[in-house]
N, C-alpha and C. Protein backbone atom coordinates (compact mmCIF):
# COMPACT_ATOMS: atom_id res chain seq x y z
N UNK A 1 10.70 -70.70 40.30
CA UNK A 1 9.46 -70.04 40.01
C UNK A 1 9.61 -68.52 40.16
N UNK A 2 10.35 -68.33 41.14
CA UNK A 2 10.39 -66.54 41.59
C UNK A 2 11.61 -66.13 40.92
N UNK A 3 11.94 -66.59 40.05
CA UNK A 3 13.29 -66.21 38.65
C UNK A 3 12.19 -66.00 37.36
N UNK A 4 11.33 -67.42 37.40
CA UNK A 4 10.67 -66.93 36.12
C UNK A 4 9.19 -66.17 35.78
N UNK A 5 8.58 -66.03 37.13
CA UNK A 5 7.90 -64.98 37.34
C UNK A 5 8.53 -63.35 37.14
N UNK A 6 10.00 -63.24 38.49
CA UNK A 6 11.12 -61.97 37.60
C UNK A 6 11.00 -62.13 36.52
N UNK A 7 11.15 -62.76 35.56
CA UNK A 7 11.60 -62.52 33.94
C UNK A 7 10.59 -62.29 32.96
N UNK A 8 9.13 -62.75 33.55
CA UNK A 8 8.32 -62.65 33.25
C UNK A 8 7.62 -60.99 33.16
N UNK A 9 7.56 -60.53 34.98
CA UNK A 9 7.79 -59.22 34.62
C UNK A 9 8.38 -58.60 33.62
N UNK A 10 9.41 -58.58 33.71
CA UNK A 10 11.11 -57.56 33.07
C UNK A 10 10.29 -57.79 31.47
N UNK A 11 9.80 -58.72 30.70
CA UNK A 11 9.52 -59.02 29.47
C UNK A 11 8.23 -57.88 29.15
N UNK A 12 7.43 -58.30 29.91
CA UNK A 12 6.11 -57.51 30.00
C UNK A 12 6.31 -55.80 30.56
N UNK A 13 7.61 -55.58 31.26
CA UNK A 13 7.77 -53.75 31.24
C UNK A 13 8.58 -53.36 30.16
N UNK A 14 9.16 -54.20 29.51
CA UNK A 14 10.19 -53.88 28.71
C UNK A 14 9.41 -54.10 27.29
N UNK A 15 8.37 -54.74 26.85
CA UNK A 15 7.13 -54.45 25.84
C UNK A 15 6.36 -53.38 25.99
N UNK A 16 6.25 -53.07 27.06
CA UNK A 16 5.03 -51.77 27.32
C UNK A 16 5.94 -50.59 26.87
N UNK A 17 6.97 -50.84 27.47
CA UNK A 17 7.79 -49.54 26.81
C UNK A 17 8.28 -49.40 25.40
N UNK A 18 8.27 -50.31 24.81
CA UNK A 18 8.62 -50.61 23.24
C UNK A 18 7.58 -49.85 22.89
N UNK A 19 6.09 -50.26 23.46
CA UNK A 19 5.27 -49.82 22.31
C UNK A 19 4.52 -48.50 22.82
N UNK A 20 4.94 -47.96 23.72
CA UNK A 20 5.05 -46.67 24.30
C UNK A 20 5.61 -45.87 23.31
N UNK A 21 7.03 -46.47 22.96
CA UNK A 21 7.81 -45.62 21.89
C UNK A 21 7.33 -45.37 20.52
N UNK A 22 6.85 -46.85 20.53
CA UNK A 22 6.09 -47.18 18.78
C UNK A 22 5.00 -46.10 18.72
N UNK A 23 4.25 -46.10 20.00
CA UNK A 23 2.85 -45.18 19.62
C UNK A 23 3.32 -43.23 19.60
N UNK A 24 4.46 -43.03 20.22
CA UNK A 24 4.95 -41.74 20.52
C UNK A 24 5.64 -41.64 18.89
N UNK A 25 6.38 -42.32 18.39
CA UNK A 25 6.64 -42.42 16.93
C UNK A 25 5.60 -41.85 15.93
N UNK A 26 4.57 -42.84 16.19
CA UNK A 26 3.60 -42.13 15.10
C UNK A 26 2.79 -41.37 15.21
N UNK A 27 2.85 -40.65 16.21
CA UNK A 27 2.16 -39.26 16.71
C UNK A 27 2.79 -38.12 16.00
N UNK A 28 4.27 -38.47 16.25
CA UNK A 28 5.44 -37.30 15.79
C UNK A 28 5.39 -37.42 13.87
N UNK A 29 5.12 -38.80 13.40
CA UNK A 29 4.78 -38.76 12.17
C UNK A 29 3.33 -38.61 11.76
N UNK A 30 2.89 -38.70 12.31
CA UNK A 30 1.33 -37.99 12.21
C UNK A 30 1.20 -36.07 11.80
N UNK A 31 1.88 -35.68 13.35
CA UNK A 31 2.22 -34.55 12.88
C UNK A 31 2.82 -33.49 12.28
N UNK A 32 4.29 -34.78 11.94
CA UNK A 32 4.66 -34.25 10.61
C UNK A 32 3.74 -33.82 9.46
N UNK A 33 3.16 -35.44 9.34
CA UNK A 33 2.40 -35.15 7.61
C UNK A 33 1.60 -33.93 7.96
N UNK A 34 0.91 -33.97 8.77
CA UNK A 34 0.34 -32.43 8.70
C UNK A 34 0.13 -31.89 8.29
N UNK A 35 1.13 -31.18 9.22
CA UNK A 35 2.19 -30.00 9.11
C UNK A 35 2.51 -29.76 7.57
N UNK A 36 3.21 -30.58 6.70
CA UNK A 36 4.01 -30.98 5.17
C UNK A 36 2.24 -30.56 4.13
N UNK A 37 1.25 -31.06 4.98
CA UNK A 37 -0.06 -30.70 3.90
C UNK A 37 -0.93 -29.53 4.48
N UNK A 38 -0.43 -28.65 5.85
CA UNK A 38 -0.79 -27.77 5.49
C UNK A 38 0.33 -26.51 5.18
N UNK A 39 1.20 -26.70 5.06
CA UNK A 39 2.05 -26.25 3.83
C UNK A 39 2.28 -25.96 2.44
N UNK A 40 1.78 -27.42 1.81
CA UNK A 40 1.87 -27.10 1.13
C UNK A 40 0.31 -26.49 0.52
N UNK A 41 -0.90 -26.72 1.01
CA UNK A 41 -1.46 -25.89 1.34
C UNK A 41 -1.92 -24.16 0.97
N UNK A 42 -1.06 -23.95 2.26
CA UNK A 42 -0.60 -22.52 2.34
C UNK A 42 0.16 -22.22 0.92
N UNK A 43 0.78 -23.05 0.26
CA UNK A 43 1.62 -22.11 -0.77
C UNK A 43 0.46 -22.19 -1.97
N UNK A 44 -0.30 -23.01 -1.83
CA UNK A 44 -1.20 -22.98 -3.02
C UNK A 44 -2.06 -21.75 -2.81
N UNK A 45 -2.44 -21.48 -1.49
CA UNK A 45 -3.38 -19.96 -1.54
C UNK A 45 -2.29 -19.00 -1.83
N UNK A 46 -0.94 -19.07 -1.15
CA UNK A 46 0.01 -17.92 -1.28
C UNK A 46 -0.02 -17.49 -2.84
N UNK A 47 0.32 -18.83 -3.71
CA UNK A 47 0.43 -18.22 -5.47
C UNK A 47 -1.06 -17.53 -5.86
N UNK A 48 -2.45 -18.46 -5.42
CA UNK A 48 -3.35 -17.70 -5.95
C UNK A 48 -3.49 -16.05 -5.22
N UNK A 49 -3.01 -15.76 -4.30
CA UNK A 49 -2.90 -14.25 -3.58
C UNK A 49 -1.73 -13.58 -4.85
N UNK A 50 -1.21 -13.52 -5.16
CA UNK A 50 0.20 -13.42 -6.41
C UNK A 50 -0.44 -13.09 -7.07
N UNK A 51 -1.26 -14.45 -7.78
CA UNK A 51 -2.00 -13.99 -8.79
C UNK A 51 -3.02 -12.84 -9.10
N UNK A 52 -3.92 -12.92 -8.12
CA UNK A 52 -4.80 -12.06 -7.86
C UNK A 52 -4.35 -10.90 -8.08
N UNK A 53 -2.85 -10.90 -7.24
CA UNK A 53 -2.64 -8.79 -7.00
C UNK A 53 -1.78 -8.57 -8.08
N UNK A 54 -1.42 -9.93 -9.21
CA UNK A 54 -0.66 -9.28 -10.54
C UNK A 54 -1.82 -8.73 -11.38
N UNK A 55 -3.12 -9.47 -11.36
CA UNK A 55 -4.26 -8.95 -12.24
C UNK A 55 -5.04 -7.50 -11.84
N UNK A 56 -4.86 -7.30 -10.72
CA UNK A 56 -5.36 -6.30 -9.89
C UNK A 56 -4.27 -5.10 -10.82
N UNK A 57 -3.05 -5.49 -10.41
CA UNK A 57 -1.66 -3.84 -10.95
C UNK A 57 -2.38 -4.14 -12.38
N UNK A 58 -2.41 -5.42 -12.98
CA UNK A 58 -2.46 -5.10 -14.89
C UNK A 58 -4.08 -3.97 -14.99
N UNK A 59 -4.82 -4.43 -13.90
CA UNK A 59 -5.79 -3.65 -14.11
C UNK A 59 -5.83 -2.14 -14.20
N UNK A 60 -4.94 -1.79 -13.36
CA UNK A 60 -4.05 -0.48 -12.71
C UNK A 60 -3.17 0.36 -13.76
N UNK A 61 -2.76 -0.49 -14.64
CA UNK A 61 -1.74 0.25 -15.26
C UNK A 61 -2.64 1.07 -16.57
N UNK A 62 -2.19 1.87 -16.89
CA UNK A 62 -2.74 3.07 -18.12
C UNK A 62 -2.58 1.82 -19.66
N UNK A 63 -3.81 2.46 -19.85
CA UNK A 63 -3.86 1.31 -21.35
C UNK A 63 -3.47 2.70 -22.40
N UNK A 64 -3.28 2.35 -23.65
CA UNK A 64 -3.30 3.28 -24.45
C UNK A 64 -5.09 3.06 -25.64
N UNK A 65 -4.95 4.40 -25.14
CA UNK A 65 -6.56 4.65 -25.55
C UNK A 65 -6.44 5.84 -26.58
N UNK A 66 -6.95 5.47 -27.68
CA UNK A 66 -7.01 6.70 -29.08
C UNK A 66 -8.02 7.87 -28.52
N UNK A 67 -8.20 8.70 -28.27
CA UNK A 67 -9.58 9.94 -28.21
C UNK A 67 -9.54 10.59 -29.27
N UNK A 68 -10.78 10.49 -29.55
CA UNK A 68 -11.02 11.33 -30.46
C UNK A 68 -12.21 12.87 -29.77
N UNK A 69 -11.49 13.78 -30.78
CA UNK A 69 -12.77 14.86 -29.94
C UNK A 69 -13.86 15.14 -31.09
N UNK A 70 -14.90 15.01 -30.81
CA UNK A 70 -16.16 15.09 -31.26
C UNK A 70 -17.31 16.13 -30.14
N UNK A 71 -17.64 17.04 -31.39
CA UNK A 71 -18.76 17.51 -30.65
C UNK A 71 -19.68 16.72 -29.86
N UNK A 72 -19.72 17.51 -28.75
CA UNK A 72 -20.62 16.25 -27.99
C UNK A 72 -22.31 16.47 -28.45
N UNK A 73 -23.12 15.56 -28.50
CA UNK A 73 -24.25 15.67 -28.90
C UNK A 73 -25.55 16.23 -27.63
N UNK A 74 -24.82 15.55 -26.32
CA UNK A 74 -25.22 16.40 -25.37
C UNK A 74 -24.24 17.21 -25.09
N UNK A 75 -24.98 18.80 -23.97
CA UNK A 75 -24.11 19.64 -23.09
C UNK A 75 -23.48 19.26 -22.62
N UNK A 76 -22.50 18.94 -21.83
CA UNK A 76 -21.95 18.83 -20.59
C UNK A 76 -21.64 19.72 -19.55
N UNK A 77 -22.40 20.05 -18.60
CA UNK A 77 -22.39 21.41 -18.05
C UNK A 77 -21.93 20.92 -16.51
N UNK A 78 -21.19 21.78 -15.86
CA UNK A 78 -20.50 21.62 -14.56
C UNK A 78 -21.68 21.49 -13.38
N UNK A 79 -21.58 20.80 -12.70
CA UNK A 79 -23.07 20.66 -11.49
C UNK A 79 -23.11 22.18 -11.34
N UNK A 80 -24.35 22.34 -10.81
CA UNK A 80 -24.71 23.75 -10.81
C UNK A 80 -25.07 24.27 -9.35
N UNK A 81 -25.35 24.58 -8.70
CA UNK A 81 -24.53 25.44 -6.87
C UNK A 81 -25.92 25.40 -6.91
N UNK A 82 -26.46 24.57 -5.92
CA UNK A 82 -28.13 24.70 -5.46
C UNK A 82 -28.65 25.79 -4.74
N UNK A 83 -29.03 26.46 -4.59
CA UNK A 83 -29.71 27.75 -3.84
C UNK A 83 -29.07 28.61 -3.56
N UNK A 84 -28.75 29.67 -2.96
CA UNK A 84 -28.20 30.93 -2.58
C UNK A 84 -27.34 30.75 -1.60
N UNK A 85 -25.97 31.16 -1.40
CA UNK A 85 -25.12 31.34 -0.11
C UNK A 85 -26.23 32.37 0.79
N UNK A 86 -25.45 31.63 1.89
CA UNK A 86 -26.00 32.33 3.22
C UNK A 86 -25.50 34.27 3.13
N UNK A 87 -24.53 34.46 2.36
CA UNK A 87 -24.24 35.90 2.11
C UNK A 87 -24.79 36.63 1.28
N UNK A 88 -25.44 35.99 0.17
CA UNK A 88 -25.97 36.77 -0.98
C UNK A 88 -28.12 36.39 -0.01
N UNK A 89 -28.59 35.40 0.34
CA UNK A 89 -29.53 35.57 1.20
C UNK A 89 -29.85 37.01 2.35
N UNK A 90 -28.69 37.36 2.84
CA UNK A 90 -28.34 38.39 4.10
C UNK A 90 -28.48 39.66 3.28
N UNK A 91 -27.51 39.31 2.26
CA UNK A 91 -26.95 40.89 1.54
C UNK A 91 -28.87 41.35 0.70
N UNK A 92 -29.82 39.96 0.27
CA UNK A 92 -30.67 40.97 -0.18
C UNK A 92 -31.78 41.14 0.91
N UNK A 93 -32.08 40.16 2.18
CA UNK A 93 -32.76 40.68 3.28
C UNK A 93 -32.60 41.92 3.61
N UNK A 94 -30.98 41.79 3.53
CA UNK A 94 -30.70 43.37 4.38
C UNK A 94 -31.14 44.38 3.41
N UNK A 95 -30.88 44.21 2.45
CA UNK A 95 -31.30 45.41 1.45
C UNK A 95 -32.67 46.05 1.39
N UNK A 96 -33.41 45.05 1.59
CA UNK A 96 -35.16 45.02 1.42
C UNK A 96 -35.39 46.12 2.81
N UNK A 97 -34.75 45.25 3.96
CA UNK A 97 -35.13 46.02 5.00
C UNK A 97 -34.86 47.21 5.34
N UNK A 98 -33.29 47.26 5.05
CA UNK A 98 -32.70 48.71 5.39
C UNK A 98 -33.31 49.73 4.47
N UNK A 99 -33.73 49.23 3.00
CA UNK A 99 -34.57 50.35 2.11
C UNK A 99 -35.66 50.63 2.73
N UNK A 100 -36.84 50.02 2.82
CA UNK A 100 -37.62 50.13 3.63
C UNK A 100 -37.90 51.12 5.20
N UNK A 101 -36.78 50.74 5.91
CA UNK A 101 -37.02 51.34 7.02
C UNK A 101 -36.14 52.68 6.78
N UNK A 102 -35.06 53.14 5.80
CA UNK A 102 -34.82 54.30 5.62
C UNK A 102 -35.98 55.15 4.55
N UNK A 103 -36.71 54.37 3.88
CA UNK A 103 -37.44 55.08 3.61
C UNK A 103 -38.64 55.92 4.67
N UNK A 104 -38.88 54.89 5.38
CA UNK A 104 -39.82 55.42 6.56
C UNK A 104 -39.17 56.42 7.58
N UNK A 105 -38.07 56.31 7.55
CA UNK A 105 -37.36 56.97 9.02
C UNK A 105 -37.13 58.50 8.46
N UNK A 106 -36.54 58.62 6.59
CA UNK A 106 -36.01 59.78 6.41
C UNK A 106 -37.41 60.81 5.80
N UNK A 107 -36.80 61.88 5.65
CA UNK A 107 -37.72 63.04 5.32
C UNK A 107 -37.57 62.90 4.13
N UNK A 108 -36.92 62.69 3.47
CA UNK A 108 -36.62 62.51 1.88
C UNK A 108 -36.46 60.87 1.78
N UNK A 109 -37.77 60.56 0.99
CA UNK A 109 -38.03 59.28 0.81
C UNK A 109 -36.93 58.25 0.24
N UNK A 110 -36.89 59.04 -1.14
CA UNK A 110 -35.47 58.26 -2.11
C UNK A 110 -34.10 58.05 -1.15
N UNK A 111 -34.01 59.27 -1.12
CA UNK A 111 -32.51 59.33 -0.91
C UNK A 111 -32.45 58.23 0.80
N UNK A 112 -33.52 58.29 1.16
CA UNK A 112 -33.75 57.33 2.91
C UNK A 112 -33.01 55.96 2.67
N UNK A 113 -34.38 55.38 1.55
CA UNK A 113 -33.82 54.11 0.87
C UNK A 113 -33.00 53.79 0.39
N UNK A 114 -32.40 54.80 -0.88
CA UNK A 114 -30.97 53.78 -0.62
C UNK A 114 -30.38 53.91 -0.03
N UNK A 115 -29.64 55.32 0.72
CA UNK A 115 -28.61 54.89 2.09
C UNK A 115 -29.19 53.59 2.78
N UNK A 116 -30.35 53.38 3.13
CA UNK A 116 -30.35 52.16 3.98
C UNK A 116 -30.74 50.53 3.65
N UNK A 117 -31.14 50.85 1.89
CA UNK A 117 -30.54 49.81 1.47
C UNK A 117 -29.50 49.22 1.37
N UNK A 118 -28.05 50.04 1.09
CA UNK A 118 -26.66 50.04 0.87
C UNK A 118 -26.14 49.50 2.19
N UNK A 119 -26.80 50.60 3.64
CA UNK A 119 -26.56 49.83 5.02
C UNK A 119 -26.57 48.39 5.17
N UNK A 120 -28.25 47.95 4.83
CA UNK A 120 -28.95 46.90 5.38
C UNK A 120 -28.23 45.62 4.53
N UNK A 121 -27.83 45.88 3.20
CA UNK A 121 -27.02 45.21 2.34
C UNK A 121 -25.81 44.44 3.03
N UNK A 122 -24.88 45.59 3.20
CA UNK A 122 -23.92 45.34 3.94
C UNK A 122 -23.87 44.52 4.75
N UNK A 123 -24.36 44.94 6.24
CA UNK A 123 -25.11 44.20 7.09
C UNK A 123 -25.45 42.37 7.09
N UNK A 124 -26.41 42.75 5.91
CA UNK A 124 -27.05 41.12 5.82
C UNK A 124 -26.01 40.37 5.23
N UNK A 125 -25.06 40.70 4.40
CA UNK A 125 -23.70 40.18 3.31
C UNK A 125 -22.83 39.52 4.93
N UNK A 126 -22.41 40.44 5.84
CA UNK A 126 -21.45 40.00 7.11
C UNK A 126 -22.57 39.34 8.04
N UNK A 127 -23.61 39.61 7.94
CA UNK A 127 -24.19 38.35 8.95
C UNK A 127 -24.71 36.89 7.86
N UNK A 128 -24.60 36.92 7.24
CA UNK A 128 -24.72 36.01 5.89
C UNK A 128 -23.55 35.00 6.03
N UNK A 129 -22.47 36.01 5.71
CA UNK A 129 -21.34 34.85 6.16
C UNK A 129 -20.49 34.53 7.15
N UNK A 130 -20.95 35.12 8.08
CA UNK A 130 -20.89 34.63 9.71
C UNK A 130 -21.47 33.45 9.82
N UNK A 131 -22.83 33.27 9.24
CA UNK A 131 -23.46 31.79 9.54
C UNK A 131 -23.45 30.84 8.62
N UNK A 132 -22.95 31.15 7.24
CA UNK A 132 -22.47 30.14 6.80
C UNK A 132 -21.21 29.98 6.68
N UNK A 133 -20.17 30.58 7.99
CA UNK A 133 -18.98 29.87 8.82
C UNK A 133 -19.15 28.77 9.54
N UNK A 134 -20.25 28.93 10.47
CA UNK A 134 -20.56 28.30 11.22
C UNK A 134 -21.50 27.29 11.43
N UNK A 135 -22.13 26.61 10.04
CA UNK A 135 -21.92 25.93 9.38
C UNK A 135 -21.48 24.64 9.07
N UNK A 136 -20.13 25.57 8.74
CA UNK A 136 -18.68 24.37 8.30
C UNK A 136 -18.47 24.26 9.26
């Protein structure tokens, strides 16, 4: 009895381990296939990425295009510089003022104003573009 109880064991550890192996088997082939489909996979996005950036360069490359020149029916005029630099603003403040106050300051009216228009000019032109240095 205690031989075929032993053998009995030994049968029953020596199955558990068979199918220990059997189930570790198809784990490893499990994760093969995978692996093999997300591969191949990957190469199917890899060609459409190919594709994509060959249509992208054909897009890229210079076509040959005939021009013809024709009067244009509209102008075409270069954008046009919105308002006054900060120097030509200064240069006619200053002008206004320095005329002005050389007219008041000198004994000879004319000749007051423009010296101190020409001053005040000056003047407003270098503080003009002092601040639109500073600015940028």
């Amino acid at each position: 009895m205690k031989t075929l109880s032993l053998t009995f064991m030994i049968l029953l550890f020596i199955s558990c381990q068979n199918q220990q192996k059997v189930d570790v088997e198809k784990v490893k082939k499990a994760t093969i296939d995978s692996m093999k489909i997300e591969i191949a996979k990957q190469k199917t996005i890899d060609s459409m990425q190919l594709e994509i950036t060959k249509i992208q360069e054909e897009k890229e490359l210079p076509q040959n295009v005939t021009v013809v020149n024709q009067p244009a029916t509209t102008a075409a005029t270069p954008a046009k510089k919105k308002g006054w630099s900060g120097t030509a603003k200064g240069a006619v403040i200053g002008a206004g003022v320095g005329a002005a106050t050389g007219a008041i300051v000198s004994k000879k009216k004319g000749q007051g104003a423009i010296i101190g228009g020409l001053v005040g000019a000056g003047v407003g032109a270098g503080t003009g573009a002092i601040i639109d240095d500073s600015k940028k």
